[in-house]
Structure formats: structure tokens, C-alpha cells
Protein backbone atom coordinates (compact mmCIF):
# COMPACT_ATOMS: atom_id res chain seq x y z
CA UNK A 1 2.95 11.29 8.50
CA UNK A 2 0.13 10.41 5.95
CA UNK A 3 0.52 11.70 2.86
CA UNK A 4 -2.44 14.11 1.34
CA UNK A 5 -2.93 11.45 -1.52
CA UNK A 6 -3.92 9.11 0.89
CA UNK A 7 -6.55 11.46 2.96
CA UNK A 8 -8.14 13.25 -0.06
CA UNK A 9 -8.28 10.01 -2.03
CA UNK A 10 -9.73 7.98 0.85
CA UNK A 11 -10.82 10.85 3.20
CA UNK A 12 -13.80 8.31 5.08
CA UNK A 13 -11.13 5.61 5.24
CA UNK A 14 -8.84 7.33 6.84
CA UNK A 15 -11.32 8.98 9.40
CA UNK A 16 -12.69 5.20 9.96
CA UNK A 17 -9.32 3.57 10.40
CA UNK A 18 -8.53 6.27 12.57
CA UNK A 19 -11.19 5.80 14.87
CA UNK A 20 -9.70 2.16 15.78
CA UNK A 21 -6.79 4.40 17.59
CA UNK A 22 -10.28 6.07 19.05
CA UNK A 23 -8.62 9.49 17.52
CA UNK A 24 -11.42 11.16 16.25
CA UNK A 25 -10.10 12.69 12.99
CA UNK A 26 -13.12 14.10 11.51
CA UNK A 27 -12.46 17.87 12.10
CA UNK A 28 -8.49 18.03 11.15
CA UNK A 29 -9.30 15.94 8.25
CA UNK A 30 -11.63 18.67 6.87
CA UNK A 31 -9.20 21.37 7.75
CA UNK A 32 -6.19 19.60 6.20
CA UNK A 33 -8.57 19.79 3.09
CA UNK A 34 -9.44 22.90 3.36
CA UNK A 35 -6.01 24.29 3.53
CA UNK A 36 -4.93 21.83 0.49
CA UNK A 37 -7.59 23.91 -1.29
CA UNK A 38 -6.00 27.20 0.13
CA UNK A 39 -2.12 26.48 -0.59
CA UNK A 40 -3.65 24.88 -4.54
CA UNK A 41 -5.45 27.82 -5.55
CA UNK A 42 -2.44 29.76 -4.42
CA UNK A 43 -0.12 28.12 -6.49
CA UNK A 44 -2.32 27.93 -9.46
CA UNK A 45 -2.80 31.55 -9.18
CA UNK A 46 1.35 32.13 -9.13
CA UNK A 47 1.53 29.84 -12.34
CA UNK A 48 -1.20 31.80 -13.71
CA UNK A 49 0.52 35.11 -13.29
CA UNK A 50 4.03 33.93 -13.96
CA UNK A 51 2.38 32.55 -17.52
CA UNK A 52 0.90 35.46 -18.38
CA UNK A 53 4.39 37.49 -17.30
CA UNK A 54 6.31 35.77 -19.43
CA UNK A 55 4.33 36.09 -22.43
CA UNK A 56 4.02 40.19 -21.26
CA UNK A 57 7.80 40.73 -21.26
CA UNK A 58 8.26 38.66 -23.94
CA UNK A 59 6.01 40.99 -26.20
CA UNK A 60 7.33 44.32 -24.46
CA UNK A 61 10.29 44.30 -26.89
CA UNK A 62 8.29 43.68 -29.67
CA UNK A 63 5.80 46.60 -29.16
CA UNK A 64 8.69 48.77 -29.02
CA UNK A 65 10.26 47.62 -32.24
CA UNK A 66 6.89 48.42 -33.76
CA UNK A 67 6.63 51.63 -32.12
CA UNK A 68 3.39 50.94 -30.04
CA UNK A 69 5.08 52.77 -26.73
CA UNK A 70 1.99 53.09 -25.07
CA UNK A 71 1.30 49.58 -24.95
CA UNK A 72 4.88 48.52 -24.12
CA UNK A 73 4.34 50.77 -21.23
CA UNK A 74 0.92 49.29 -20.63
CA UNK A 75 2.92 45.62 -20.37
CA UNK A 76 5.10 47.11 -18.51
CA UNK A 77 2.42 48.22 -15.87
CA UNK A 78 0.52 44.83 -15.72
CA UNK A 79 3.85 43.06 -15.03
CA UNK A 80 4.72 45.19 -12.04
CA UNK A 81 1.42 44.67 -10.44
CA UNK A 82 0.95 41.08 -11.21
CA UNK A 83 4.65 40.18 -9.79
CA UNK A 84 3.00 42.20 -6.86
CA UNK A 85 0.09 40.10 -6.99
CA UNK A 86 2.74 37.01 -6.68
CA UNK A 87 4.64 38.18 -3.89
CA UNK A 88 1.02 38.08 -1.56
CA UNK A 89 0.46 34.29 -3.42
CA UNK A 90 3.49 33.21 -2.37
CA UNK A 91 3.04 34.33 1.42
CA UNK A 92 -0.19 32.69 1.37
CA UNK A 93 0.86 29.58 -0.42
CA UNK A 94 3.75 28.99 2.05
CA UNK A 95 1.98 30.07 4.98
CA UNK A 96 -0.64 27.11 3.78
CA UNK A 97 2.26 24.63 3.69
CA UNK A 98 3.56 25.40 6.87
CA UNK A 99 -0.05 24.94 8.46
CA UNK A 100 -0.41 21.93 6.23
CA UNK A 101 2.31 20.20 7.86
CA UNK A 102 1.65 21.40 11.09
CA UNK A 103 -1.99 19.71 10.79
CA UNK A 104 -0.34 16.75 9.26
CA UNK A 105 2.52 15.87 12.07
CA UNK A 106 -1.13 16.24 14.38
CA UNK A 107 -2.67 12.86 12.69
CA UNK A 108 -1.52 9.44 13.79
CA UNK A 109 -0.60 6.61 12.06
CA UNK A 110 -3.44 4.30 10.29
CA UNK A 111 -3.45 0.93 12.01
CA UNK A 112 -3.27 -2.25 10.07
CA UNK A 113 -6.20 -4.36 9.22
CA UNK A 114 -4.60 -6.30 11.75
CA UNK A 115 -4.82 -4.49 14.56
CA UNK A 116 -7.33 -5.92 16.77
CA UNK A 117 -10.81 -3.31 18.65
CA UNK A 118 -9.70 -2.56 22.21
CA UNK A 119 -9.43 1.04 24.63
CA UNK A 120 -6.11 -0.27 26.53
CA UNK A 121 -3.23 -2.88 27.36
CA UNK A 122 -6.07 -4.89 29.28
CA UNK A 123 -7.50 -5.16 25.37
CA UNK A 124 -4.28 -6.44 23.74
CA UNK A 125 -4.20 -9.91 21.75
CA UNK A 126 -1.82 -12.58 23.32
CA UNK A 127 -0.77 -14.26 20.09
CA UNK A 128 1.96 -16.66 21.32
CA UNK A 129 3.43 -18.10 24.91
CA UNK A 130 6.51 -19.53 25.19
CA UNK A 131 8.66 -20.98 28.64
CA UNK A 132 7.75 -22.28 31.98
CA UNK A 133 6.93 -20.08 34.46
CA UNK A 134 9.02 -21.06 37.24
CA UNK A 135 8.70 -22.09 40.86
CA UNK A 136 10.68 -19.87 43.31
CA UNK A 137 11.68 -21.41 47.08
CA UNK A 138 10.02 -19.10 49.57
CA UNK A 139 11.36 -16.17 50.71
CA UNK A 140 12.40 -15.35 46.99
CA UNK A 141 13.25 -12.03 46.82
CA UNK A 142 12.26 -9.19 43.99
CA UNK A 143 15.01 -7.97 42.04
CA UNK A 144 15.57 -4.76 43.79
CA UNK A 145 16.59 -6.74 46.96
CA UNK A 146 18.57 -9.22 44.99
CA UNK A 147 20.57 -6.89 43.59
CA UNK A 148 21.34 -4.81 47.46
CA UNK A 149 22.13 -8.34 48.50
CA UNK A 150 24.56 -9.74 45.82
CA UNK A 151 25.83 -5.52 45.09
CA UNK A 152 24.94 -5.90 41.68
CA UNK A 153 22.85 -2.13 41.30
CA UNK A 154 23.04 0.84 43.45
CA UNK A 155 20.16 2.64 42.99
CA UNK A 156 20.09 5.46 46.31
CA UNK A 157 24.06 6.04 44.77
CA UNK A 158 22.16 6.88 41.52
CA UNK A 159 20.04 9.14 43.02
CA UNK A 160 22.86 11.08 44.80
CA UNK A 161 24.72 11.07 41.40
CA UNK A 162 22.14 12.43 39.05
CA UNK A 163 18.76 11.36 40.75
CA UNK A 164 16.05 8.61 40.72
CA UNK A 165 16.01 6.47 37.78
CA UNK A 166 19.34 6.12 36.81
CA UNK A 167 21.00 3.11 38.54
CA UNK A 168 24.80 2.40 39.18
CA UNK A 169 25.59 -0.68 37.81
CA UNK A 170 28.60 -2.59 40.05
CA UNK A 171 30.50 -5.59 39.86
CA UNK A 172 28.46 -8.62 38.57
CA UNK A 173 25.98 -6.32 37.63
CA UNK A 174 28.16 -4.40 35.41
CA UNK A 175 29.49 -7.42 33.54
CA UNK A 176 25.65 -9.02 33.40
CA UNK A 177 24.81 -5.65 31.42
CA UNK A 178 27.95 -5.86 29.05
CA UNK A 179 27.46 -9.45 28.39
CA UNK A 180 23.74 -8.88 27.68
CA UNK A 181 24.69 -6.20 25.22
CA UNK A 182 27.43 -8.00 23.32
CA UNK A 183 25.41 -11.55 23.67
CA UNK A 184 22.58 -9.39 21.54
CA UNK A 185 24.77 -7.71 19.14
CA UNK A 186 26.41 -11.14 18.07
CA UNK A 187 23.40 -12.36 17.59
CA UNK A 188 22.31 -10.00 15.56
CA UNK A 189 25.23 -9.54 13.52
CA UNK A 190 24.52 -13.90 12.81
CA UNK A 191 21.13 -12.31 12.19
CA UNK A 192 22.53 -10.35 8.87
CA UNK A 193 21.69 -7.12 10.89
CA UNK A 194 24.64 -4.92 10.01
CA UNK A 195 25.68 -2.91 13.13
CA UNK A 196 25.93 0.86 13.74
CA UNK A 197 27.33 3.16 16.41
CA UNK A 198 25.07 6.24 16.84
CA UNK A 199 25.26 9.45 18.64
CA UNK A 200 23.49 9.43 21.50
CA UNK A 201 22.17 13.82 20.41
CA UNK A 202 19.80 14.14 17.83
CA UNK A 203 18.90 17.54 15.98
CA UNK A 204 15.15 18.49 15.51
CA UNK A 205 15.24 17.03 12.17
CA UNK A 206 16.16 13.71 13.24
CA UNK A 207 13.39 13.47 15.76
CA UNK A 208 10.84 14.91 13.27
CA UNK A 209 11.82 12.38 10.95
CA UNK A 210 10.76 9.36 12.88
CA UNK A 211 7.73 11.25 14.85
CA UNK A 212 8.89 11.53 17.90
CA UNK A 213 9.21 15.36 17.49
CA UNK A 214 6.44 17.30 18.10
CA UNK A 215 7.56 15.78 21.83
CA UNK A 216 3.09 15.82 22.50
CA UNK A 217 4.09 13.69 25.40
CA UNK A 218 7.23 15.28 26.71
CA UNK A 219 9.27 12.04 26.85
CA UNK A 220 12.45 13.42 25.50
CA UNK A 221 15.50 15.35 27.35
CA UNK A 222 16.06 18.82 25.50
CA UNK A 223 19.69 20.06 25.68
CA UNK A 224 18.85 23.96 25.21
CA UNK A 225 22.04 26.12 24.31
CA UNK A 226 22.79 23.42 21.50
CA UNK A 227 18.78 22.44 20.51
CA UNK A 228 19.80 18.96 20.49
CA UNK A 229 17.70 15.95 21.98
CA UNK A 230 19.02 12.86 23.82
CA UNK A 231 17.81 9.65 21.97
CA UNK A 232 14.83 7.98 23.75
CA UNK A 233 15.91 4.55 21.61
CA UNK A 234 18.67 4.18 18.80
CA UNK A 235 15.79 3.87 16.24
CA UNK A 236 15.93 7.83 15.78
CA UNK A 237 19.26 8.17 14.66
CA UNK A 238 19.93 4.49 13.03
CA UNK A 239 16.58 4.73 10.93
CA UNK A 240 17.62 9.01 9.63
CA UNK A 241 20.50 7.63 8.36
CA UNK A 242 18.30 7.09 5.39
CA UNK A 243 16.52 10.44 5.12
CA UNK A 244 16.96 11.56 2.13
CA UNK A 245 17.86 9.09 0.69
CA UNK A 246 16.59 7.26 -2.17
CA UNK A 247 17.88 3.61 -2.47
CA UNK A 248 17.73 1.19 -5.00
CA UNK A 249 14.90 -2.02 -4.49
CA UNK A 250 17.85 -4.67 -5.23
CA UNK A 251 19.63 -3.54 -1.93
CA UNK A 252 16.16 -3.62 0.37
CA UNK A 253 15.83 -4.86 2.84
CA UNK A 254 18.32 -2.92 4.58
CA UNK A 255 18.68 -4.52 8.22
CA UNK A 256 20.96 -2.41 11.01
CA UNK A 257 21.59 -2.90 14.67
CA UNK A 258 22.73 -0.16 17.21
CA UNK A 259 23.38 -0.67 21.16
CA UNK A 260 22.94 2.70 22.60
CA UNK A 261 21.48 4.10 26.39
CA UNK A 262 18.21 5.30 25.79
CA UNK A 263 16.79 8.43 27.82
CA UNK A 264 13.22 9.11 28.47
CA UNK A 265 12.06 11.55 30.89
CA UNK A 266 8.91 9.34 31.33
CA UNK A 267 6.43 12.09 32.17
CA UNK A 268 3.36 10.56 33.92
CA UNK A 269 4.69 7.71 35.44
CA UNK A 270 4.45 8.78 38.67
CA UNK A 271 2.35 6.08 40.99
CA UNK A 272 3.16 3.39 38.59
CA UNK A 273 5.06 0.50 39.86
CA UNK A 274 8.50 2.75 39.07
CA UNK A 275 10.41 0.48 41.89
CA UNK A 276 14.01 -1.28 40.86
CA UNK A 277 14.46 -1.57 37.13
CA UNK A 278 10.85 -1.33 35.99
CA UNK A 279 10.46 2.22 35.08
CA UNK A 280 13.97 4.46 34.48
CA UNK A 281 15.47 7.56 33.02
CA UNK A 282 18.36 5.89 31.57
CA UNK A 283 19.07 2.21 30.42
CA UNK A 284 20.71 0.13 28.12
CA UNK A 285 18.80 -1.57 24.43
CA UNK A 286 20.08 -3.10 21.42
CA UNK A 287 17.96 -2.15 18.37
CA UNK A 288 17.69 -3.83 14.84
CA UNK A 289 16.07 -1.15 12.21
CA UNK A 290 14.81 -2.25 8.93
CA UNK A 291 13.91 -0.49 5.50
CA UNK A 292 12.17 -2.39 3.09
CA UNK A 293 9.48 -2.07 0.35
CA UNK A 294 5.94 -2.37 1.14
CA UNK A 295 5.32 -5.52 -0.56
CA UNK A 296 7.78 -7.33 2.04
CA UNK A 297 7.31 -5.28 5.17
CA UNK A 298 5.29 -8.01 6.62
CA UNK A 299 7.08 -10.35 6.40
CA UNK A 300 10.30 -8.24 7.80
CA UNK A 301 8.13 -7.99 10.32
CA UNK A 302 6.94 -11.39 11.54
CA UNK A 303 11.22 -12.24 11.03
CA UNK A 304 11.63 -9.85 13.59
CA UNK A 305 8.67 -11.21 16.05
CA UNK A 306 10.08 -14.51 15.59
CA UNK A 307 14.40 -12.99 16.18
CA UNK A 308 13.30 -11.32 19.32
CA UNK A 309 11.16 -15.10 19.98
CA UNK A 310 14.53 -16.50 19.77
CA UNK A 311 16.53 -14.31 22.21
CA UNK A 312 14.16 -14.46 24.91
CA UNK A 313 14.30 -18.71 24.25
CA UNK A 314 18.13 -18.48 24.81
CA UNK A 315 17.44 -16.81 27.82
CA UNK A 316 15.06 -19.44 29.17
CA UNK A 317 12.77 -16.13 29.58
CA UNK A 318 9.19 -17.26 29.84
CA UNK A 319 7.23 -15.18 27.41
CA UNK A 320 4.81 -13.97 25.58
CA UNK A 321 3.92 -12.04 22.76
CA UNK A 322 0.96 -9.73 22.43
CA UNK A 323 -0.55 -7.99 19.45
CA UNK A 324 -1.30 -4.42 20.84
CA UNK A 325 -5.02 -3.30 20.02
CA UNK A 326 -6.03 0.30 18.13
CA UNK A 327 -6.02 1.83 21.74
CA UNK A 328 -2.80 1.21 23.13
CA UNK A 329 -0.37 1.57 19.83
CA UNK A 330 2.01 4.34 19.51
CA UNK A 331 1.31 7.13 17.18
CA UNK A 332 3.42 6.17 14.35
CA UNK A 333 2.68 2.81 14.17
CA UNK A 334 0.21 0.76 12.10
CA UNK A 335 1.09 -2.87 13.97
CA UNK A 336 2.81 -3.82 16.94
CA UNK A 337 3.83 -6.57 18.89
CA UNK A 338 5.11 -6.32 22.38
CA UNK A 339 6.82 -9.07 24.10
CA UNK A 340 6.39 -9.77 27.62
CA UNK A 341 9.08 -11.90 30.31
CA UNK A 342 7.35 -13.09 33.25
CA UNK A 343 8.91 -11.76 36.44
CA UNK A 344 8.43 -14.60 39.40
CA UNK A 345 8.85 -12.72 42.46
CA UNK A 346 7.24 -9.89 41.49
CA UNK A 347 4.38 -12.15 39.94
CA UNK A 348 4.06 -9.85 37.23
CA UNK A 349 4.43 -9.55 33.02
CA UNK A 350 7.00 -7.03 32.17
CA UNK A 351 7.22 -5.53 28.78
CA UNK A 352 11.01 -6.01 27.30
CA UNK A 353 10.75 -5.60 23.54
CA UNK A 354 7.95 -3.73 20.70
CA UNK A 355 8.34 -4.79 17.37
CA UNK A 356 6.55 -2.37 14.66
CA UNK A 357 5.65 -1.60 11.28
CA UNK A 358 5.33 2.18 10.53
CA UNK A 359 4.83 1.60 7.04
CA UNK A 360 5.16 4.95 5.20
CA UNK A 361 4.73 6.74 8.08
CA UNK A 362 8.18 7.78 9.03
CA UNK A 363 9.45 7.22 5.64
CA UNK A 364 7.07 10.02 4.25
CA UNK A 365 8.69 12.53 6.76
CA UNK A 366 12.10 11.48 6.51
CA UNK A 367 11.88 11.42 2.71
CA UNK A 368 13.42 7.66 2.79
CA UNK A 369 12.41 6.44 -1.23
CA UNK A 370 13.49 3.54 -3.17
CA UNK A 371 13.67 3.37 -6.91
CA UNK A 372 11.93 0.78 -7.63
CA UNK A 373 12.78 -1.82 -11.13
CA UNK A 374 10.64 0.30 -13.32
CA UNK A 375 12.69 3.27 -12.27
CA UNK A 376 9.88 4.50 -10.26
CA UNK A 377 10.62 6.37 -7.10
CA UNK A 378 8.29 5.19 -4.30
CA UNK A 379 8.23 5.31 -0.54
CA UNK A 380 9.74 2.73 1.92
CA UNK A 381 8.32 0.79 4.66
CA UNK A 382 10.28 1.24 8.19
CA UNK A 383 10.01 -0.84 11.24
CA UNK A 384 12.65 -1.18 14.25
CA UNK A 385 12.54 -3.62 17.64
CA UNK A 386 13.98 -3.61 21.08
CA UNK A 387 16.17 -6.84 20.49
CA UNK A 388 16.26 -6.43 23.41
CA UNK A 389 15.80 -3.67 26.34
CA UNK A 390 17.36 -4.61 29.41
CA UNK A 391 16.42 -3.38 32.63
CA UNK A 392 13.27 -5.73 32.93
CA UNK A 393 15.24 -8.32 31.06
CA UNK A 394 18.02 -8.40 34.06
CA UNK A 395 15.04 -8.23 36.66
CA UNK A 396 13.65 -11.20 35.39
CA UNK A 397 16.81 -13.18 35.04
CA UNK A 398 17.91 -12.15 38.96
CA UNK A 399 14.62 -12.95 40.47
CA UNK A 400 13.73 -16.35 38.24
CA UNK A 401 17.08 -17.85 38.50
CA UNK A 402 17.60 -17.49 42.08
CA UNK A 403 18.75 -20.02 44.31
CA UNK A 404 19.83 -20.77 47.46
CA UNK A 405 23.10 -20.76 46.68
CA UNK A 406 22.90 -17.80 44.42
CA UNK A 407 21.59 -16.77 40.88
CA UNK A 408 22.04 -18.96 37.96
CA UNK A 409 23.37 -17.63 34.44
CA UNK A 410 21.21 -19.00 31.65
CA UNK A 411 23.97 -21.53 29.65
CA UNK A 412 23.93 -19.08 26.57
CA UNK A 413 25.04 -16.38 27.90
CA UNK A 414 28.03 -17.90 30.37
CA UNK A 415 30.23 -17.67 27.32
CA UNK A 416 29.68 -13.92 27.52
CA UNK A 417 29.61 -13.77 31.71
CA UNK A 418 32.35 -15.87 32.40
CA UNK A 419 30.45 -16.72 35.44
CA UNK A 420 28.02 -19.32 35.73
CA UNK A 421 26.49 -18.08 39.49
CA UNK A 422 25.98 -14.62 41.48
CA UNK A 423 27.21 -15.02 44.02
């Protein structure tokens, strides 16, 4: 979340840059400042009173040594009823913190200079292409059918098992999905990503921590007995490994990769093109996390643009990358870049990776610091990527490479296949 310094010290800035996301933060800025005002005069108030009671009981003693009773007792008196006095101050002051915070978690992230004008995704900022769109034979068929006819995904036995949007993987399928995960975690690792293994549950303070709790959307699966949260992407639990935390600038940046299944109730979605692998419950990503310091976030960053650039090459993926306008950016983040595969039989861009920088956004919730070399103790930067996601990246590879005598493996990833055809 933004931290008060910023909005009192910049308080039209903020309401400006805000209005890029077209959030119109006039009216939350003033209360946040308002309550600032409330929770200060509170807590100058209680160091007021504690002053004064010290110096009080402090001379209570003396007074009696000297015989003046009456004004011992007097002290006495003024103590009780000021450390009365407190016990109201400090209801108010933390009642203004917790409404503080709650305003807080309400604002969105500021968006980059970078971050072009625009309402939606029809706004965004192509920024790079990449590939050759390829020619399919007619009678090419869209991934859904493609993978009935070679029994690579069972989607009507995923809705018997648990419902729609969570696919049964089978046969080729199954090993296309475990060769696209370890294919992107070598990679990675090459990368200097160091890998992790996360849960897949989350407490509330984890999800706080990287904004996606409040849930304002309602994207995430709540386990209620244990008040535990399945992870929509393994950026919530890889990047709180660091809250709390303050690390020292000589071992920034830190990079991490995580594989994990990602789970997102995708509320809304309904009359979308949801068909095949375009839109599910449950799927498969590798993620790479980094924490750095805000003088090389940036250019983290635009390494990570060009890694995931790389991937999708391997892949012989056409692509492109798109720098998302004020309108269509997530809430925590102050610049994105989404890469798109283009998917032949379907005719269509699908979205496969978003590459971000939250700047101190996250970090200021999840209390991530780094000391810097003057000793100082300052925030981080965080940013994370889908490197990659893989649903739409399998769609695209069935319905690009297929032939008439079945669908081709891109060369890269054969090693990790040990087939070169579906067939």
C-alpha cells in the first residue's frame, strides 16, 4: 500500500497519478488525512499525559518527604484521572490506525510515468513482436478438439471429478505439462533464479502482504474451518518469504523461482471465451520473484521482459509483448507488461505471462526493508512474472504445430518430451 509520507507529502500527485488507473481518489485521500490528524493528535495527547505523569509521581515522594500531604494527594488525584484520560486516547488512537489501514489497503497502486492513457486492453501499448504467425492446412482444428482426438486432456472427466475448469491431463498431455514445467525451471535456474517449493495454503497475512487480500474481486478459494487461502499464483507465498525481513543491499537482487498450481475462482468470467484451456480454475505456472532496491528495479524488470522474450523464442511461440495502459493494470502494480502467443486456429492473442513492478507497494505491507550502505533501513522494490503459465501456452503449441501426421514438439523442448510428434 502507499505509505502516508507519500500521500500527505504529495497529496495532488497522488490523486493525479491515480486518476491514470481512472480511480478517483479525491475523497479517501482527504479522509486518510483526516484520520492521520485524528490517530496524531491522539498520540500527542498520550505523550502529553504520560510526560506530565511521570514528572507527577516523580514529585509525589518528594512532597511527602517535605510534609506537603495535601499536595501529594493532589498528584496523586491528577495521575489517576489523566491515566484515565489515556486509556480513552489510546482507544481512539488505535481505533484511528485500524481505520487508517483499512482506508489505505482501499487505494491502488500509483502507475509509473510509464504507463501509457487508455480505459481497457483495447488501449494497451504493443511494444515488441516477435515469430511468424503460422499457416495451418485446412480443417485445422482448435485445441480443445486436438486434444479429444490425440487423448491428451479430458475435460467432461474433470467436470465429473471436481467440475468445469479443472482438466485431466492424460498420456502425452501429462508428459507435455511436466516437460513444460521442468523445461522452465532449468531455465530459470541457468537464469540465476534460485528455486523454491511453496505451499500451495496461504494464511491471511500472506495474502495481505502482497494485496491480494482484501479478495475486492473474489478470485481466491477460502478454506473456512482452517482460514487458509489456496494460492492464485506462487508469487504470494515465494515473495512473504521476505516479510519481515530486512536484508542487506549487497545481497539484492534476490531472484527466486517456484512451480506451483495456481487456483482462481475467476468470478465474472462467465460468457467469456472460457472454452478448452483459455479460462480455468486450476493450472499449472512457473514464477520467478524478485526483490531489489529501487534504484535497479527497472532494470530487474526489463531482464525479466526480455527472460520471458526468450522462453516464448525457444518455443517458436509467435508473440508479442504489450505495455498495459492506466485502465487495465492490476491494483498493485505501477508497470506491466503482458505477453501474448498467437493461437492459429482459434485466430486469436492469448495472454500467457505479466511481468510487473510493484515498487513499494507490497513491500510497504509486507514490511520487506533493506539496509542500505549507509546503514539506512529503506523499503524494497518487488516484482514477479509468469515464466510461464501454461494452459494457453499448450493451446498454442497443439493447434500451431499441427500436422497431418500429428503435432510437432518445438526442438527445445524434445530433450524434456522424449517425443518429437503427438501422435
Amino acid at each position: 500500500m502507499l505509505t502516508l509520507k507519500v500521500i500527505t507529502e504529495n497529496t495532488q500527485a497522488v490523486i493525479d497519478k491515480l486518476a491514470k488507473k481512472h480511480y478517483d481518489a479525491q475523497a479517501i485521500i482527504e479522509e486518510v488525512i483526516d484520520t492521520d490528524k485524528i490517530r496524531k493528535t491522539a498520540q500527542q495527547a498520550l505523550d502529553a499525559n504520560l510526560s506530565q505523569i511521570n514528572t507527577l509521581s516523580k514529585s509525589i515522594g518528594q512532597r511527602m518527604k517535605e510534609g506537603q500531604k495535601e499536595a501529594a494527594e493532589a498528584a496523586r488525584d491528577t495521575v489517576a484521572s489523566l491515566k484515565e484520560q489515556n486509556k480513552q486516547l489510546e482507544s481512539d488512537r488505535k481505533e484511528a490506525e485500524k481505520q487508517l489501514t483499512a482506508l489505505l489497503c482501499q487505494i491502488p497502486n500509483l502507475p509509473s510515468d510509464r504507463v501509457p492513457e487508455g480505459k481497457n486492453a483495447e488501449d494497451n501499448v504493443v511494444e515488441k513482436t516477435g515469430g511468424t504467425l503460422p499457416v495451418l492446412q485446412e480443417g485445422a482444428l482448435p485445441h480443445w478438439e486436438l486434444a479429444k482426438k490425440y487423448h491428451l486432456i479430458d475435460f467432461e472427466l474433470g467436470v465429473k471429478i471436481t467440475g468445469a475448469g479443472f482438466p485431466v491431463y492424460k498420456q502425452q498431455g501429462a508428459r507435455l505439462q511436466r516437460a513444460l514445467i521442468n523445461f522452465f525451471l532449468d531455465h530459470a535456474r541457468e537464469a540465476g533464479y534460485i528455486e523454491i517449493q511453496p505451499p500451495y495454503l496461504v494464511n491471511a497475512d500472506s495474502g495481505y502482504g502482497t494485496g491480494n487480500l482484501p479478495d475486492k474481486e473474489g478470485q481466491m478459494y477460502y478454506c473456512t474451518v482452517d482460514d487458509l487461502y489456496l494460492i492464485p499464483t506462487a508469487e504470494v507465498p515465494v515473495t512473504n518469504i521476505y516479510r519481515d525481513v530486512i536484508l542487506e543491499e549487497k545481497d539484492l537482487p534476490v531472484k527466486n523461482t517456484a512451480y506451483s498450481a495456481c487456483f482462481r475462482r475467476e468470478a465474472g468470467s462467465y460468457g467469456k471465451d472460457v472454452r478448452g484451456l483459455n479460462r480455468l480454475h486450476q493450472f499449472d505456472k512457473v514464477e520467478i520473484v524478485r526483490i531489489d532496491t529501487p534504484e535497479h528495479s527497472y532494470e530487474s524488470l526489463q531482464e525479466m521482459v526480455d527472460y520471458v522474450q526468450s522462453l516464448l523464442e525457444k518455443l517458436e511461440l509467435p508473440w508479442r509483448i504489450l505495455r498495459l495502459c492506466g485502465g487495465d493494470m492490476s491494483f498493485t502494480s505501477a508497470l506491466t507488461f503482458d505477453f501474448e502467443v498467437f493461437s492459429a486456429a482459434q485466430q486469436r492473442w492469448l495472454e500467457v505471462s505479466s511481468v510487473s513492478n510493484f515498487e513499494t507497494y507490497q513491500a510497504n505491507r509486507l514490511k520487506c526493508r533493506y539496509r542500505d550502505d549507509n546503514k539506512k533501513i529503506q523499503l524494497c522494490h518487488t516484482l514477479n512474472g509468469s515464466a510461464l503459465a501454461l494452459p494457453r501456452i499448450v493451446a498454442a503449441l497443439l493447434e500451431n504445430n499441427q500436422t497431418p501426421e500429428g503435432i510437432r514438439i518445438p526442438e527445445a523442448l524434445v530433450p524434456y518430451t522424449r517425443f518429437e510428434m503427438i501422435q
